[in-house]
Protein backbone atom coordinates (compact mmCIF):
# COMPACT_ATOMS: atom_id res chain seq x y z
CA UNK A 1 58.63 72.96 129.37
CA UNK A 2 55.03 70.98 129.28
CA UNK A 3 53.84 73.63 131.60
CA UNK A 4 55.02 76.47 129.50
CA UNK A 5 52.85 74.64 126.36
CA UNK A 6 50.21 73.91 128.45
CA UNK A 7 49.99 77.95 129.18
CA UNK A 8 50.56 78.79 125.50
CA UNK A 9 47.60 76.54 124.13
CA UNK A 10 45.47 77.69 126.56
CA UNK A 11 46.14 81.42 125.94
CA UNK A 12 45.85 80.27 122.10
CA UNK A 13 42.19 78.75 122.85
CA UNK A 14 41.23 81.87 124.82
CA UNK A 15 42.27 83.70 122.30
CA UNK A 16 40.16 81.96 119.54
CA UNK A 17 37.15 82.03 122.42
CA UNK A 18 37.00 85.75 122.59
CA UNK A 19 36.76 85.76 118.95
CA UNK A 20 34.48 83.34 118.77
CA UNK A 21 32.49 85.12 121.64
CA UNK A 22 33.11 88.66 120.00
CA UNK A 23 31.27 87.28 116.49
CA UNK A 24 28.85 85.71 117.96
CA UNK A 25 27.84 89.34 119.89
CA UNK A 26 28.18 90.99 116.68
CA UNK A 27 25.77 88.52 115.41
CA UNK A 28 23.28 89.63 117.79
CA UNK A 29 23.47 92.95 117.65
CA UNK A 30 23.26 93.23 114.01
CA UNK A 31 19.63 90.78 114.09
CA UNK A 32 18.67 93.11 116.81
CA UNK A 33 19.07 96.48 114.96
CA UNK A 34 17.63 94.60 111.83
CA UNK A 35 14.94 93.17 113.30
CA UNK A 36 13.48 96.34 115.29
CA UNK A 37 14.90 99.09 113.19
CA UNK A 38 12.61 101.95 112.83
CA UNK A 39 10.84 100.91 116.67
CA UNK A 40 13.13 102.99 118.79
CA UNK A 41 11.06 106.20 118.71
CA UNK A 42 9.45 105.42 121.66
CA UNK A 43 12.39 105.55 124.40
CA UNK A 44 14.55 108.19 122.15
CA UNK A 45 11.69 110.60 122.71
CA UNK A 46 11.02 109.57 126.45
CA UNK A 47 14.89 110.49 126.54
CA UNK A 48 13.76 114.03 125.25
CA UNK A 49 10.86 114.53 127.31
CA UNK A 50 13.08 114.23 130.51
CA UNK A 51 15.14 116.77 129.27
CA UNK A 52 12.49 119.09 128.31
CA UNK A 53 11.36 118.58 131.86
CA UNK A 54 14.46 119.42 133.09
CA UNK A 55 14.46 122.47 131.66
CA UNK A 56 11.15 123.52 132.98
CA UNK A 57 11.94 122.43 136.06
CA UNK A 58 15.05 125.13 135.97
CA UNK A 59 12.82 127.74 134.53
CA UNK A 60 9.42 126.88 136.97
CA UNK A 61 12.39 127.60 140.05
CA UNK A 62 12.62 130.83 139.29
CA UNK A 63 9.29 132.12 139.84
CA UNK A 64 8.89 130.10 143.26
CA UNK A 65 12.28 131.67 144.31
CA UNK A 66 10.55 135.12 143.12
CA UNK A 67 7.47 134.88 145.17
CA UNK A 68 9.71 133.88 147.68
CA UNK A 69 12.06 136.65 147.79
CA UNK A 70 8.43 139.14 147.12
CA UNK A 71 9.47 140.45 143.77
CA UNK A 72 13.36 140.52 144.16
CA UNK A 73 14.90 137.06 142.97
CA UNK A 74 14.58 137.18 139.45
CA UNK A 75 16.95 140.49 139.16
CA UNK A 76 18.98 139.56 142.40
CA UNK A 77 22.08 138.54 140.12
CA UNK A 78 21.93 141.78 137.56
CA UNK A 79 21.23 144.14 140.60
CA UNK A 80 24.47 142.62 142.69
CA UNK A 81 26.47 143.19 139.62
CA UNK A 82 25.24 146.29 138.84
CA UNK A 83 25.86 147.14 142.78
CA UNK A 84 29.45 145.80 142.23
CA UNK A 85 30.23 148.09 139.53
CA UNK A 86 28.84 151.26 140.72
CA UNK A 87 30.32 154.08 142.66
CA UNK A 88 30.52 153.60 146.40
CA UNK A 89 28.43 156.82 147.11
CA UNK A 90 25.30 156.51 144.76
CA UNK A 91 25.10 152.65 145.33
CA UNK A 92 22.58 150.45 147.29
CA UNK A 93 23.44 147.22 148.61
CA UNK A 94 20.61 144.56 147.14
CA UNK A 95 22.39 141.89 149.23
CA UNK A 96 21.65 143.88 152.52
CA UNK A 97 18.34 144.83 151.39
CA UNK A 98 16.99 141.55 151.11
CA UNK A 99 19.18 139.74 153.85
CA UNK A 100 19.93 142.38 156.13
CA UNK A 101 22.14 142.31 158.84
CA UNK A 102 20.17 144.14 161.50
CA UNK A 103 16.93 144.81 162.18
CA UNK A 104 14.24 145.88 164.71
CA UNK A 105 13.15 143.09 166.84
CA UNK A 106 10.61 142.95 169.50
CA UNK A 107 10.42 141.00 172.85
CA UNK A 108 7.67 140.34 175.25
CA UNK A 109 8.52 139.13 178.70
CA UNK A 110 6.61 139.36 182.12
CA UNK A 111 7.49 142.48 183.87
CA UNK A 112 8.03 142.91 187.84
CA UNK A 113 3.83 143.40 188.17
CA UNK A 114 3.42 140.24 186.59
CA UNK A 115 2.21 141.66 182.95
CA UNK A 116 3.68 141.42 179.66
CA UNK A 117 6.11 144.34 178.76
CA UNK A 118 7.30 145.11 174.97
CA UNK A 119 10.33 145.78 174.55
CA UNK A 120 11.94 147.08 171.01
CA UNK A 121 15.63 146.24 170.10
CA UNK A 122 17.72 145.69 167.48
CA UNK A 123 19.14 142.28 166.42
CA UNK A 124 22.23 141.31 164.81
CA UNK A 125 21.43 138.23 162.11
CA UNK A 126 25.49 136.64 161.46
CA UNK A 127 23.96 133.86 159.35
CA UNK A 128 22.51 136.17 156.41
CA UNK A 129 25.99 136.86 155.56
CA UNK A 130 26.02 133.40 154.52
CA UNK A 131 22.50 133.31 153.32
CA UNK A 132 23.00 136.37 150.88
CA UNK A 133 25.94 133.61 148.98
CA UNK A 134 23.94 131.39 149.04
CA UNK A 135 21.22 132.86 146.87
CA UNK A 136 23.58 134.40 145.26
CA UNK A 137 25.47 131.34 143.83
CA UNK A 138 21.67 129.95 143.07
CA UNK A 139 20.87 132.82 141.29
CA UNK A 140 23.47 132.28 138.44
CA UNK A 141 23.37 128.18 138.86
CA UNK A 142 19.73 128.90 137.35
CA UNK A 143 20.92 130.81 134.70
CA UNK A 144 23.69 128.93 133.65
CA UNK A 145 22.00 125.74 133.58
CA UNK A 146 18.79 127.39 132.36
CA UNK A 147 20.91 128.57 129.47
CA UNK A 148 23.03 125.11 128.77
CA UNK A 149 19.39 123.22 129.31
CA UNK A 150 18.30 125.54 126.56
CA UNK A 151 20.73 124.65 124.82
CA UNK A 152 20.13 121.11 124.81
CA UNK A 153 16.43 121.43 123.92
CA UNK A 154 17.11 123.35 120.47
CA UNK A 155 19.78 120.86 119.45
CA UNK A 156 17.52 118.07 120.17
CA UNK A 157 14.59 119.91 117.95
CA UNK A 158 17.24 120.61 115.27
CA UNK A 159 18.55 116.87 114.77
CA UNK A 160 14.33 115.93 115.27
CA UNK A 161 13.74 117.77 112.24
CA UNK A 162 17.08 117.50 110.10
CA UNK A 163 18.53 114.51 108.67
CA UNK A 164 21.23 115.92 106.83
CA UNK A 165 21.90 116.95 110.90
CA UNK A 166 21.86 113.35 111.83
CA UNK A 167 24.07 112.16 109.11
CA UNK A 168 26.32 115.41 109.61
CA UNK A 169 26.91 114.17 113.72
CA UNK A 170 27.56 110.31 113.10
CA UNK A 171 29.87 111.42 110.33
CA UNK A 172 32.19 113.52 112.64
CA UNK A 173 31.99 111.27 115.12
CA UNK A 174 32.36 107.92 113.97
CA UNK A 175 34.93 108.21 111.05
CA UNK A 176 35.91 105.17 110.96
CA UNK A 177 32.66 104.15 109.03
CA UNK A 178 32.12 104.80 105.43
CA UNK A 179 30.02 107.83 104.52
CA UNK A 180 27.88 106.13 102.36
CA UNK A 181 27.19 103.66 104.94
CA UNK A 182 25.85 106.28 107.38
CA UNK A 183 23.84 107.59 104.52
CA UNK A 184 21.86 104.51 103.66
CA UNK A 185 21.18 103.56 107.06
CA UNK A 186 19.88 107.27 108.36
CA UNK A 187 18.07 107.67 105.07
CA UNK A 188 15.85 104.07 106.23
CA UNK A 189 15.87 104.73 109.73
CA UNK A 190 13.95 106.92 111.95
CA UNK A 191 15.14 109.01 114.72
CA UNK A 192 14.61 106.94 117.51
CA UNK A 193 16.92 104.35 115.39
CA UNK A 194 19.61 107.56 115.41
CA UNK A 195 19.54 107.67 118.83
CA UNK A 196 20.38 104.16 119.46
CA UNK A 197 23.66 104.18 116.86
CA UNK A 198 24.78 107.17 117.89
CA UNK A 199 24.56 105.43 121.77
CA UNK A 200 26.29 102.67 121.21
CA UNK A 201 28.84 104.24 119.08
CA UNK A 202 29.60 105.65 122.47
CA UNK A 203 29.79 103.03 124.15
CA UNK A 204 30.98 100.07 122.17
CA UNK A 205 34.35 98.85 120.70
CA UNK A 206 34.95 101.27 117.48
CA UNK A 207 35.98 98.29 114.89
CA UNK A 208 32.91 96.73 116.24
CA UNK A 209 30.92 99.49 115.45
CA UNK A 210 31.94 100.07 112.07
CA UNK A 211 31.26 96.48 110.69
CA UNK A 212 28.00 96.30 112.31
CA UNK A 213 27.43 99.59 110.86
CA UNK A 214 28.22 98.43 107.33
CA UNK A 215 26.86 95.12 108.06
CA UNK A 216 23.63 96.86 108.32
CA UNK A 217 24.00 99.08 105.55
CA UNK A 218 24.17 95.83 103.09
CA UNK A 219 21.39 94.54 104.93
CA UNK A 220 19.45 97.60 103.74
CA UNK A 221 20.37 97.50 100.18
CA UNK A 222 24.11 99.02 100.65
CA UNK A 223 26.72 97.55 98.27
CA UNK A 224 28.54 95.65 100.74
CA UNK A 225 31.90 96.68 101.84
CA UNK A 226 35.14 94.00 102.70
CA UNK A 227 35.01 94.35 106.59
CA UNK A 228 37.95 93.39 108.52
CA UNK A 229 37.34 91.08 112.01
CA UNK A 230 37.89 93.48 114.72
């Protein structure tokens, strides 16, 4: 029986330590965002340059792999499709026309007089059957990532240029906070500041999130709202 209150207070005590512990972190965070808010822009738009890189890096591909291929990469994808789809006596194989499966080779070896002797053949080449997918697959990877890169790049210019965008995303997101609350604190923050909330929204407790999200809010001139321990 001591042993089984022994366990019991020390669960309680752990208990009141993780509180304790969880409070004190809230603490913390909330002087941090206080403290620096509106000095985030910095790494939030170092975030956006890397993906603006990555997106010319997708789009600077395709003209290597077109100087590569002489002239026949960038409509490799449209012309297999289109070869697909047409009828099987007016069509011409792309596939085989840039990895072809035989060809004219030529061979010099030492004939019986002890000169070299040409000699023309043809050669069978097994691996551009597996070549041809390859580039094939590559071909729409580029454009689907190209595309969902895109993608990426105008949504980051949108929410760069549109608040109401900014409040619109943390509002769907995180519903637990107050609307109000989300307005204050994007309407005397900057984007960088955005950024940051919206990434540790993702990646932090959601009651913690909310009262250090209102928390803030009465910081910045917000009537304060009751907020529950999480």
């Amino acid at each position: 029986m001591k042993n089984d209150g022994a366990y019991g207070l020390q669960g309680l005590l752990r208990v009141f330590q993780n509180k304790v512990e969880k409070k004190q972190k809230k603490k913390l965070l909330l002087d941090y965002l206080w403290e620096n808010l509106r000095y985030h822009n910095w790494w939030c738009y170092r975030y956006y340059l890397c993906e603006l890189l990555s997106f010319g890096n997708v789009i600077g591909q395709c003209p290597l792999m077109n100087r590569f291929f002489d002239g026949a990469f960038l409509t490799f994808g449209i012309d297999v499709v289109t070869f697909m789809e047409s009828d099987q006596e007016e069509r011409i194989d792309p596939m085989i026309f840039i990895f072809p499966r035989m060809t004219k080779c030529t061979f010099y070896k030492y004939g019986v007089s002890g000169e070299v002797e040409r000699h023309d053949a043809v050669c069978i080449l097994p691996l551009n059957v597996v070549n041809e997918k390859i580039y094939i697959f590559l071909w729409f990877w580029f454009l689907i990532l190209g595309i969902l890169t895109l993608g990426v790049v105008l949504y980051r210019i949108v929410i760069i240029l549109s608040p109401r965008m900014r409040v619109y995303l943390l509002r769907i997101r995180f519903r637990l906070i107050r609307r109000d609350a989300i307005d204050a604190i994007v309407r005397r923050s900057k984007m960088g500041d955005w950024f940051l909330f919206y990434m540790l929204g993702e990646n932090i407790d959601a009651i913690i999130f909310r009262d250090v999200m209102h928390e803030l809010a009465a910081r910045l001139g917000h009537h304060k709202t009751d907020m529950q321990d999480a």
